[in-house]
N, C-alpha and C. Protein backbone atom coordinates (compact mmCIF):
# COMPACT_ATOMS: atom_id res chain seq x y z
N UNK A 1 3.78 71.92 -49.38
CA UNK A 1 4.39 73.24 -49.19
C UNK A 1 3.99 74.13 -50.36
N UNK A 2 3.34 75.50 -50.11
CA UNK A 2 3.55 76.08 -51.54
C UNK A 2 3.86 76.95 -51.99
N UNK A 3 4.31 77.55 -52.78
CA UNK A 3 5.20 78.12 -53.50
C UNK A 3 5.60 79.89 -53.00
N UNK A 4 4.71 80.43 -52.28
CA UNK A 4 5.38 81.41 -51.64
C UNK A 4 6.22 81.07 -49.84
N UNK A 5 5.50 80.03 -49.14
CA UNK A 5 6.36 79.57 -48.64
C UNK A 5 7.66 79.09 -48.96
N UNK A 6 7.74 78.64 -49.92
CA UNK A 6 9.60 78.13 -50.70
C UNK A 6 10.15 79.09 -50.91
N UNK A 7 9.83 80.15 -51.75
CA UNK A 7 10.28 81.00 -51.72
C UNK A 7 10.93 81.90 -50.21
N UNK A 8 10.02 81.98 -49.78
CA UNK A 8 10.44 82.49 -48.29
C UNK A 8 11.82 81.85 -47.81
N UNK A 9 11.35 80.60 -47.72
CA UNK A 9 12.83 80.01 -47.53
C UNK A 9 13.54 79.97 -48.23
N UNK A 10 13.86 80.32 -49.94
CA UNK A 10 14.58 80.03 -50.26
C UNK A 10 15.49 81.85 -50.20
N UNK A 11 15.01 82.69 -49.79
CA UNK A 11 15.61 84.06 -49.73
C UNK A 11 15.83 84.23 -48.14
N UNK A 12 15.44 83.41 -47.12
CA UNK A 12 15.88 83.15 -45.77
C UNK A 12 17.22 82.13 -46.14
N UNK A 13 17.67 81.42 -46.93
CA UNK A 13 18.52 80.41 -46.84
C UNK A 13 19.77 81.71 -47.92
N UNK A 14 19.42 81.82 -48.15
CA UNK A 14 20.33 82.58 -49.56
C UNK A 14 20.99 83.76 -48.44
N UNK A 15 20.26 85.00 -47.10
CA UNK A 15 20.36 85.88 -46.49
C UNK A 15 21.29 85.19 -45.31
N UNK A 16 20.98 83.52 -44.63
CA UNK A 16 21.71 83.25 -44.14
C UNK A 16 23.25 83.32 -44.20
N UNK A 17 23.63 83.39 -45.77
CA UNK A 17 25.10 83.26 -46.47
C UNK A 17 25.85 84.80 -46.38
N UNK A 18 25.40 85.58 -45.92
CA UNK A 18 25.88 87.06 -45.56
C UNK A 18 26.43 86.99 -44.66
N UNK A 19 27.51 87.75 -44.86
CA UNK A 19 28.51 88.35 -43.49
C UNK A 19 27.81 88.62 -42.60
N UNK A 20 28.09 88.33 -41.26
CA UNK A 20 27.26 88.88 -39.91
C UNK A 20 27.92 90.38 -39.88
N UNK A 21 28.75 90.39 -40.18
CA UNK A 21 28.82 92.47 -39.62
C UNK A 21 28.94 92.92 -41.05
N UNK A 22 28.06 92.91 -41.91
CA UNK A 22 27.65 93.50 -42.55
C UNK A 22 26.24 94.02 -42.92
N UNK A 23 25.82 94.95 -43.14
CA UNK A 23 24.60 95.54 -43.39
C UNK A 23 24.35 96.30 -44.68
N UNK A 24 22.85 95.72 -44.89
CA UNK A 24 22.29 96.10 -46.28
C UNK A 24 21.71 97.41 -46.16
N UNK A 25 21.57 98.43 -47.34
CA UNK A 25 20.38 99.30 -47.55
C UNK A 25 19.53 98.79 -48.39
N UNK A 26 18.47 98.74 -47.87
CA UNK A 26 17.14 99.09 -49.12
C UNK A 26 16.64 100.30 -48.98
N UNK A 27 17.39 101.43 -49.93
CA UNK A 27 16.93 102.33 -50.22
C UNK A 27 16.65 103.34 -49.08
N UNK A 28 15.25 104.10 -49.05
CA UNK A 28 15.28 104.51 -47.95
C UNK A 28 14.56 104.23 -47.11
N UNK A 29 14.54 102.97 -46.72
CA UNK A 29 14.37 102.25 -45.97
C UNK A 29 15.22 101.97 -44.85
N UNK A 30 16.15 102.37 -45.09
CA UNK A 30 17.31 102.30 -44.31
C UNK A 30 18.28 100.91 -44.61
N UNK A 31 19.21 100.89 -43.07
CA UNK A 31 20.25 99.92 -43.54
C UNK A 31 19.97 99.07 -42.67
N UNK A 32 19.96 97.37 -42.62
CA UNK A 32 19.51 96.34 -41.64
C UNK A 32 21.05 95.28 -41.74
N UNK A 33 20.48 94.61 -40.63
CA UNK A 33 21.87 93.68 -40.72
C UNK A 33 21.24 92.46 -40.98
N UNK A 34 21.81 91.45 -41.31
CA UNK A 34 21.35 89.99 -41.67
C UNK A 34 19.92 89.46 -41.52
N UNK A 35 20.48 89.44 -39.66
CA UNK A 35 19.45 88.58 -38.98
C UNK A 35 17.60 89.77 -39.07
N UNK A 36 18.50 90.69 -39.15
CA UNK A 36 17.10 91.82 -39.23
C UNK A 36 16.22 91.55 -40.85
N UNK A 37 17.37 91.33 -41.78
CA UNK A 37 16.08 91.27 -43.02
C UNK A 37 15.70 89.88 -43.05
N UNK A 38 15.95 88.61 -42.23
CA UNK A 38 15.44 87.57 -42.53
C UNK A 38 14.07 87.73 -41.44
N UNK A 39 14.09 88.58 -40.37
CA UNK A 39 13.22 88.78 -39.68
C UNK A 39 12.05 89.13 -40.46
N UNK A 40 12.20 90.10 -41.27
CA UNK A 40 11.14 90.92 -42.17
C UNK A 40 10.91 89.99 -43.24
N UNK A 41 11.75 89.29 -43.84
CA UNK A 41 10.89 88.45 -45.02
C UNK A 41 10.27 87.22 -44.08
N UNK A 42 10.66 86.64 -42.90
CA UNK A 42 9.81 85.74 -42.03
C UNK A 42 8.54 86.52 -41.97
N UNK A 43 8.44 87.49 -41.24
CA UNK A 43 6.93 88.52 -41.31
C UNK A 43 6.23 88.79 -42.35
N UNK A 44 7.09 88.44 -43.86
CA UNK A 44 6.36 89.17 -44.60
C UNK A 44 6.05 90.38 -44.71
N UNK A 45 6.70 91.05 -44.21
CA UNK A 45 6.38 92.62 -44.10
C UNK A 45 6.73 93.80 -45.46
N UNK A 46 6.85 94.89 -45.24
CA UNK A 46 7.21 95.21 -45.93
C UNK A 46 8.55 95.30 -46.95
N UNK A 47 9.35 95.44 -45.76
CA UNK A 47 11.06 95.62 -46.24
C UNK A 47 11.08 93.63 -46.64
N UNK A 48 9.97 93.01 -46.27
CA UNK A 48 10.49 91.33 -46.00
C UNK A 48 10.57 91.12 -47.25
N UNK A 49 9.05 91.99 -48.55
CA UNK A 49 8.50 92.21 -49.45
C UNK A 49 9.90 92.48 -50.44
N UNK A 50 10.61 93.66 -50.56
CA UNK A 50 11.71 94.17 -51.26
C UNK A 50 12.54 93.22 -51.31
N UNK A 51 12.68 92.77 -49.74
CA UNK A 51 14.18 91.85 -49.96
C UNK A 51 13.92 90.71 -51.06
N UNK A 52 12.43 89.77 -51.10
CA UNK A 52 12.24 89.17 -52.05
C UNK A 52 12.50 89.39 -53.31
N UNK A 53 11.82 90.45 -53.15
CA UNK A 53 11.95 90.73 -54.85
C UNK A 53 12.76 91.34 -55.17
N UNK A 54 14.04 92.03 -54.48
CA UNK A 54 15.49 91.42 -54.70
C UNK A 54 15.55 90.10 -55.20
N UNK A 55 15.68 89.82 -54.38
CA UNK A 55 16.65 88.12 -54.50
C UNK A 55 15.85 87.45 -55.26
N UNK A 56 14.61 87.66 -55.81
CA UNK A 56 14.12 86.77 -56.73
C UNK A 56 14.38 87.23 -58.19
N UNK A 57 14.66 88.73 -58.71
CA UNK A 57 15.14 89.42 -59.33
C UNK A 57 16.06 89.12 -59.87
N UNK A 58 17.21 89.16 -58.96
CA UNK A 58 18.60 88.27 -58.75
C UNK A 58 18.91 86.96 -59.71
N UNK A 59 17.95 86.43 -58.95
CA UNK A 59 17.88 84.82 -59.56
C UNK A 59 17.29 84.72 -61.26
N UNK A 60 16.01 85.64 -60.88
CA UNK A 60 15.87 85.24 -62.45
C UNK A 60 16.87 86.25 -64.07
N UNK A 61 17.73 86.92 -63.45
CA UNK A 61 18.63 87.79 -63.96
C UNK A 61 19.77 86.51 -64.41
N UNK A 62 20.21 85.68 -63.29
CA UNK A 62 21.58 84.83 -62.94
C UNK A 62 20.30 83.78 -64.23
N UNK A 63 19.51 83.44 -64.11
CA UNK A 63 19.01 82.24 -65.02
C UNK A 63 19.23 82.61 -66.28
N UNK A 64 18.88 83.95 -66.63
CA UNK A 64 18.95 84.55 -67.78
C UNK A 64 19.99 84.60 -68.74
N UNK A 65 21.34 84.81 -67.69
CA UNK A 65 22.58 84.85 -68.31
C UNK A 65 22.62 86.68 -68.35
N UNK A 66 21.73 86.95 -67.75
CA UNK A 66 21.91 88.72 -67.84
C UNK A 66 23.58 89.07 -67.52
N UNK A 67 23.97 88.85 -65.78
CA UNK A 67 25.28 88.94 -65.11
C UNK A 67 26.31 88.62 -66.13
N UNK A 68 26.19 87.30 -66.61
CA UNK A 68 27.30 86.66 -67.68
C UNK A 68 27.68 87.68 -68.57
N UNK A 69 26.91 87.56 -68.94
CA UNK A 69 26.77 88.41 -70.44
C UNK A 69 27.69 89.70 -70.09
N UNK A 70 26.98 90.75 -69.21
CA UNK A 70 27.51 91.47 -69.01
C UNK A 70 28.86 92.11 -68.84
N UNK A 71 29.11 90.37 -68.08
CA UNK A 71 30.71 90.25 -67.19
C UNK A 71 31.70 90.27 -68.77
N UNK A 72 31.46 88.74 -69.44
CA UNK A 72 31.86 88.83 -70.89
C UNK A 72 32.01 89.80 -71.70
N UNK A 73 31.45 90.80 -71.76
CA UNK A 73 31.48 91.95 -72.52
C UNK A 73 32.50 92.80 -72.27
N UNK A 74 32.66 93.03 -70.33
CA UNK A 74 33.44 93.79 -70.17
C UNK A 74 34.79 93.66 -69.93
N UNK A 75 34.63 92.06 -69.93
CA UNK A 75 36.52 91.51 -70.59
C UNK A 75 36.73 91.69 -71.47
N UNK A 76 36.29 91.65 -72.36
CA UNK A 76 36.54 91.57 -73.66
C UNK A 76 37.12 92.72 -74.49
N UNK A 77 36.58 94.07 -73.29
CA UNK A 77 37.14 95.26 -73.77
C UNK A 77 38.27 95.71 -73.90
């Protein structure tokens, strides 16, 4: 398997975990519902493109301790 395939799945498995009646914007791109942006990162398409690099964004932010940090700070106030 390699590594942009995993990926694929791993932002198809992560999109699965969303509310069904809820819907995303990307920008102006408009607003999609679940099953619609796993459609587009299956295609690879464009919006499939963003949602990745969202959620890969995401992830390497959460590895970072970026979120933490942040969160910590603003208890603290």
């Amino acid at each position: 398997m390699n590594t942009e395939k995993e990926i694929i799945d791993l932002v198809v498995a992560r999109l699965q975990n969303l509310p069904s009646n809820k819907e995303i914007s990307i920008g102006s791109s408009g607003e999609f519902t679940k099953d619609q942006l796993i459609e587009h990162v299956k295609k690879d398409d464009a919006i499939g493109k963003k949602m990745i690099a969202i959620e890969m964004d995401f992830l390497r932010s959460m590895k970072e301790g970026i979120f933490y940090e942040q969160y910590s700070t603003s208890n603290n106030s």
